[in-house]
Protein backbone atom coordinates (compact mmCIF):
# COMPACT_ATOMS: atom_id res chain seq x y z
CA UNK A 1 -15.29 36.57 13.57
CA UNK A 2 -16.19 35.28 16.44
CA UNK A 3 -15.46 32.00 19.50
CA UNK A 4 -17.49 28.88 17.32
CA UNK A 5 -17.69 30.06 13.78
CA UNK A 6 -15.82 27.75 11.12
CA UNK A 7 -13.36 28.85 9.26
CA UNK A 8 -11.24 27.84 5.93
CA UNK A 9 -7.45 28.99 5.90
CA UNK A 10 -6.53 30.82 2.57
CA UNK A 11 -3.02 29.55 2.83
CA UNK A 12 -2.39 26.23 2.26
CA UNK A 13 -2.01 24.27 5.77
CA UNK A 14 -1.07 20.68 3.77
CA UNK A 15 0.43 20.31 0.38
CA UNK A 16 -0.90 16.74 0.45
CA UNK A 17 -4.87 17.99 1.22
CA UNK A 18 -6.76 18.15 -2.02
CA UNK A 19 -9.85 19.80 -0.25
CA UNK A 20 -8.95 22.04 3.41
CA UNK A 21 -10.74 21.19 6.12
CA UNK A 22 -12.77 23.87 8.45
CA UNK A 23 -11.43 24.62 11.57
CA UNK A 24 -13.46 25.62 14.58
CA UNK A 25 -12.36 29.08 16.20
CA UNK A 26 -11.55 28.17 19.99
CA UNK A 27 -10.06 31.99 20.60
CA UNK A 28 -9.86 35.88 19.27
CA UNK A 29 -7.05 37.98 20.36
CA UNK A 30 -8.19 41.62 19.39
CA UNK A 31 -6.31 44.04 17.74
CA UNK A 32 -3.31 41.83 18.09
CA UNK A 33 -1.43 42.75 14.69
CA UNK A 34 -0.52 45.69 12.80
CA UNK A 35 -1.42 49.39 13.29
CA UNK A 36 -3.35 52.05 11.66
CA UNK A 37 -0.67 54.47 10.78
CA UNK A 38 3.22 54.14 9.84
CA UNK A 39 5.87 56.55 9.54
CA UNK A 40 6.18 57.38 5.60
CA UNK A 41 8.48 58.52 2.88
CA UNK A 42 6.86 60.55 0.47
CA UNK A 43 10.20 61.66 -1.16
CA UNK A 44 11.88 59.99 -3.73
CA UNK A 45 14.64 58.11 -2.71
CA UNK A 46 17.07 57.04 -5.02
CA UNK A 47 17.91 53.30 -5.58
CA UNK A 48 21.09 51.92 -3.27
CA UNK A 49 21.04 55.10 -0.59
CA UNK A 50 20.77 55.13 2.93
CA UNK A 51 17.06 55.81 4.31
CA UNK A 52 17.09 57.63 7.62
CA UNK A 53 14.69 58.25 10.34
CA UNK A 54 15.01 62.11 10.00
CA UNK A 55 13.56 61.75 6.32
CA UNK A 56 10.20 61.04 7.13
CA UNK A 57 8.17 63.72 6.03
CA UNK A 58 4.22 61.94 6.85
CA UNK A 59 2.25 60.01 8.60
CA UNK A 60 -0.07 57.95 6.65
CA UNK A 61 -2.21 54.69 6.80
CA UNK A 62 -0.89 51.01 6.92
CA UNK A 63 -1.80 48.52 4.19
CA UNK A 64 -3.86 45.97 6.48
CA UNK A 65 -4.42 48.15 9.07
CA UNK A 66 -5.15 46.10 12.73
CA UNK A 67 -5.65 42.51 12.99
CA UNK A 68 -6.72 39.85 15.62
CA UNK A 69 -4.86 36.65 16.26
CA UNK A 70 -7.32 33.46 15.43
CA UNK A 71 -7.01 30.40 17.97
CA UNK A 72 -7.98 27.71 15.59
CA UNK A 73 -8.59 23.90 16.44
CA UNK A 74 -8.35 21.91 12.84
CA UNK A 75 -9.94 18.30 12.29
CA UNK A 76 -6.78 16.57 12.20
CA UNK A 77 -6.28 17.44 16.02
CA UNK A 78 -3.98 20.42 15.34
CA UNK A 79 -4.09 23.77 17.35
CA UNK A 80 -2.77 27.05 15.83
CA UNK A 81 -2.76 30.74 15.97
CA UNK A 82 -3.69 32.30 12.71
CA UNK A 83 -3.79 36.39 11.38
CA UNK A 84 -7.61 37.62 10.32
CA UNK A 85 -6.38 37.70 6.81
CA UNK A 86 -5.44 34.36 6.34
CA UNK A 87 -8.67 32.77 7.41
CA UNK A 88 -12.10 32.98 6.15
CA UNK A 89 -15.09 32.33 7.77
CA UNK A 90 -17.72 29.78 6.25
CA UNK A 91 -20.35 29.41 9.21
CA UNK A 92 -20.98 32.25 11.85
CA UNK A 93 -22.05 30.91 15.56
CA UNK A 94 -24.98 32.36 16.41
């Protein structure tokens, strides 16, 4: 994703919009969100007890990994960050 390409959100923007609108991508904050490993409990833990930070035991990979934030200028005049996953990209800039 890249500064010009136009994008669809995934999540709905307007309750009241039968068919989204493309946006226009004005910005692209790298690496903005997430991380690509997390602390982990392997263990089983049992239901209702106290998890603390002496039991981890790994270090493994996050679900979504790293994401960019997504400056995103919408038809109706509207400006708004977005995360990489909840936009999709219909038209790349050259």
């Amino acid at each position: 994703m890249k500064v010009g390409d136009l994008v669809l959100s995934v999540l709905p923007l307007d309750l009241t919009d039968e068919w989204p609108l493309p946006g226009l991508v004005i910005a692209v904050n790298r690496d903005y969100y997430g991380a690509r490993q997390a602390f982990k409990i392997y263990q089983d833990i049992p239901r209702g007890c106290c998890i603390r930070p002496n039991m981890v035991d790994g270090i493994g990979p996050t679900k979504d990994g790293i994401r960019d934030r997504v400056l995103v200028h919408w038809p109706d005049a509207e400006w708004s960050y977005h995360d990489s996953k909840d936009i999709e990209v219909i038209s790349e800039s050259r």
